[in-house]
Protein backbone atom coordinates (compact mmCIF):
# COMPACT_ATOMS: atom_id res chain seq x y z
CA UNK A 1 10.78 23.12 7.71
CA UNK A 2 14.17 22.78 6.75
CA UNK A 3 15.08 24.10 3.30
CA UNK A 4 15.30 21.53 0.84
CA UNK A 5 12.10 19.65 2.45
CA UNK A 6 8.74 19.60 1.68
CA UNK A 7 5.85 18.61 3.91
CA UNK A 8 3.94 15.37 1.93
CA UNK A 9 0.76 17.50 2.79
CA UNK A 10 0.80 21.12 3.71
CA UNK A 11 -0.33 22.12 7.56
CA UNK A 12 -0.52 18.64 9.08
CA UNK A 13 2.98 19.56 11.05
CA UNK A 14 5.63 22.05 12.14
CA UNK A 15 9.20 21.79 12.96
CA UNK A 16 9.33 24.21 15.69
CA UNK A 17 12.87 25.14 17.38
CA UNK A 18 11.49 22.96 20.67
CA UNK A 19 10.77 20.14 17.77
CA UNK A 20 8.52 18.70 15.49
CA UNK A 21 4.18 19.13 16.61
CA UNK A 22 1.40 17.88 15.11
CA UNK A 23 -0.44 20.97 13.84
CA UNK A 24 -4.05 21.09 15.39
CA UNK A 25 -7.02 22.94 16.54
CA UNK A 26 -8.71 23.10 19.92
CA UNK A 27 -12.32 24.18 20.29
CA UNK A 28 -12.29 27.53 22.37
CA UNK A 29 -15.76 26.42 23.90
CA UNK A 30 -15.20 22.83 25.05
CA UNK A 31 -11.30 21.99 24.45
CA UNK A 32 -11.83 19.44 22.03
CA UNK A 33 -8.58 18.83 20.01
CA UNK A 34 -9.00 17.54 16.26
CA UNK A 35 -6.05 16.89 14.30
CA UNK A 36 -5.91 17.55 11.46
CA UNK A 37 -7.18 20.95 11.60
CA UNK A 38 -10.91 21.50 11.67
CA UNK A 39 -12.96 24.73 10.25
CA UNK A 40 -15.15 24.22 13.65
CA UNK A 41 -15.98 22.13 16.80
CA UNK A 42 -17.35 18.25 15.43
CA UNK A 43 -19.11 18.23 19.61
CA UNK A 44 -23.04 18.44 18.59
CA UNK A 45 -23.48 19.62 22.06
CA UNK A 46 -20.92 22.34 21.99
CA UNK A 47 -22.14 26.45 20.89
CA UNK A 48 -20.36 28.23 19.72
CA UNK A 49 -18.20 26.18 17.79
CA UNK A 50 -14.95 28.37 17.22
CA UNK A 51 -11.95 26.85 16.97
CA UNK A 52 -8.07 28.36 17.28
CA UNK A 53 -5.06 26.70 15.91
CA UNK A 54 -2.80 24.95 18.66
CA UNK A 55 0.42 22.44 18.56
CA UNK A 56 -0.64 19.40 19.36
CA UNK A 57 1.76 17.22 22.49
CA UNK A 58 4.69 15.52 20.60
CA UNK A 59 4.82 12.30 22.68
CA UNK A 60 2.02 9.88 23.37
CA UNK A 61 1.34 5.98 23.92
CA UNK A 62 1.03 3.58 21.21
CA UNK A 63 -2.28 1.90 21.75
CA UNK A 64 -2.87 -0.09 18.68
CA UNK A 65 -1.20 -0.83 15.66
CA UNK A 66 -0.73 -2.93 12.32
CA UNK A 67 1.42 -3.71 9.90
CA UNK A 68 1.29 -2.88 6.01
CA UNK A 69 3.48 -5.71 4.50
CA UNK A 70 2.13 -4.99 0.80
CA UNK A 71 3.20 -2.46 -1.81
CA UNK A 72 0.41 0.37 -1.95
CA UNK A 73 -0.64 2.11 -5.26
CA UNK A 74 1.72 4.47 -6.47
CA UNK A 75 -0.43 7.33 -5.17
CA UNK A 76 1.58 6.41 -1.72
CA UNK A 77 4.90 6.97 -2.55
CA UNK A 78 8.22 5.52 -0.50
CA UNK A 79 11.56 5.22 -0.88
CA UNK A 80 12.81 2.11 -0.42
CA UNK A 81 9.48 0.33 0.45
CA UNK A 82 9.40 -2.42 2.87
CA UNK A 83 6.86 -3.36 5.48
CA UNK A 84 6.04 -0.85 7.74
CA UNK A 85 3.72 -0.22 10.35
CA UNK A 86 1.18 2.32 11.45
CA UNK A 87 0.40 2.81 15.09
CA UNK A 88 -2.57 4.47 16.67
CA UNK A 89 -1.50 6.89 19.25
CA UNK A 90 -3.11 8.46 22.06
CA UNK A 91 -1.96 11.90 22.71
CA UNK A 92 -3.77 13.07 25.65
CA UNK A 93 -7.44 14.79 26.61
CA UNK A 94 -9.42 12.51 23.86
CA UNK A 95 -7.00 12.54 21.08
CA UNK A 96 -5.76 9.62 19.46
CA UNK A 97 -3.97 9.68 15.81
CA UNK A 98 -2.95 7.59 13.32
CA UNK A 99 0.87 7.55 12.17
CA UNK A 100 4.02 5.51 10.54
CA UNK A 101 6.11 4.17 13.38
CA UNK A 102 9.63 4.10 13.09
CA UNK A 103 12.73 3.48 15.03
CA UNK A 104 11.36 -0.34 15.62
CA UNK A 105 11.72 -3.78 14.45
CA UNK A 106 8.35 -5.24 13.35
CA UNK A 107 8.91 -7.86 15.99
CA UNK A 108 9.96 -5.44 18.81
CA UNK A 109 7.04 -3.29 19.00
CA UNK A 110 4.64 -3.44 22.33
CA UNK A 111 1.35 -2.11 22.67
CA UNK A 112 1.82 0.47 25.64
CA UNK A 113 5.22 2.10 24.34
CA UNK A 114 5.32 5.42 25.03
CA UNK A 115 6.78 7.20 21.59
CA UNK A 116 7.34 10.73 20.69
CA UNK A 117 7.10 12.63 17.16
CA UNK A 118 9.77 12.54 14.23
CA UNK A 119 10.18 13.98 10.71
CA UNK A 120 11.51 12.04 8.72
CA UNK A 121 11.98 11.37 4.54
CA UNK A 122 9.26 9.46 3.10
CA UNK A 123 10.85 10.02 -0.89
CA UNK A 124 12.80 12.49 -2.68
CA UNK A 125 10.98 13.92 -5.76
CA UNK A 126 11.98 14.69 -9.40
CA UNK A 127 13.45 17.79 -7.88
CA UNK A 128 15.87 16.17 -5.60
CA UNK A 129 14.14 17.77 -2.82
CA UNK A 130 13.09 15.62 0.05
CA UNK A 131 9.26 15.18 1.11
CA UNK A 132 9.22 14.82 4.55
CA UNK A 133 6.04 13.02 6.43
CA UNK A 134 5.57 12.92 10.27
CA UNK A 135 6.10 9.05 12.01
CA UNK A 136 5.94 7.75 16.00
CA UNK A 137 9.72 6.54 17.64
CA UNK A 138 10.00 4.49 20.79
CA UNK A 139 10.69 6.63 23.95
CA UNK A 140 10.05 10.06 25.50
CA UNK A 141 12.67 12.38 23.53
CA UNK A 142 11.67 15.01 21.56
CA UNK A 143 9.85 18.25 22.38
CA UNK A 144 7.89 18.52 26.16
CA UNK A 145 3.87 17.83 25.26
């Protein structure tokens, strides 16, 4: 992470130097990828259940989204609130996850896209140091899945 940035929650992401991943696990038994991290495999059917950390791909397609158009509790913090919208993105091998989007109008955005994964600011605390949060852009840039 760069320095004056702090994750909003610890271990959901990295900023590696090929670009920002999702930080996940895989099951070493069946492959099963769980983001966020899991303590062991979810599969009923799967034995042993062992899991090892793994970045997760850092593009995907947008396969469902919404849009938040009212102010949240202050628990949810933002600077410079306005409607936004959260996408549902599928990732690959069984893995879909739920993010911000960014980078489009509310109008603009298409079921299908393909997007990739960017850090950005959600708020700046009483520190002056800036919380960062991961969010979904339009396109294929970013780091190779």
């Amino acid at each position: 992470m760069k320095d004056g940035c702090l994750p909003v929650v610890a271990g959901l992401f990295t900023d590696c130097n090929d670009g920002p991943h999702l930080s996940g696990t895989r099951c070493a038994s069946c492959d099963a990828l769980y983001f966020p991290e899991v303590l062991s495999c979810r599969n009923p059917a799967c034995l042993p259940k062992n899991v090892e950390p793994v970045l997760l791909p850092s593009r995907g397609k947008l396969i469902s989204y919404t849009v938040q158009r009212y102010k949240p509790p202050p628990l949810f913090r933002v600077d410079g609130w306005a409607p936004y919208a959260i996408g549902l993105v599928d990732l690959g091998k069984g893995l879909e996850v739920m993010g911000m989007l960014t980078g489009f109008t509310l109008e603009e955005i298409e079921i299908g896209t393909d997007v990739h994964l960017v850090i950005e600011t959600l708020f700046t605390d009483e520190n002056g140091k800036n919380v960062v949060t991961y969010k979904f852009a339009p396109g294929l840039e970013g780091a190779a899945s």
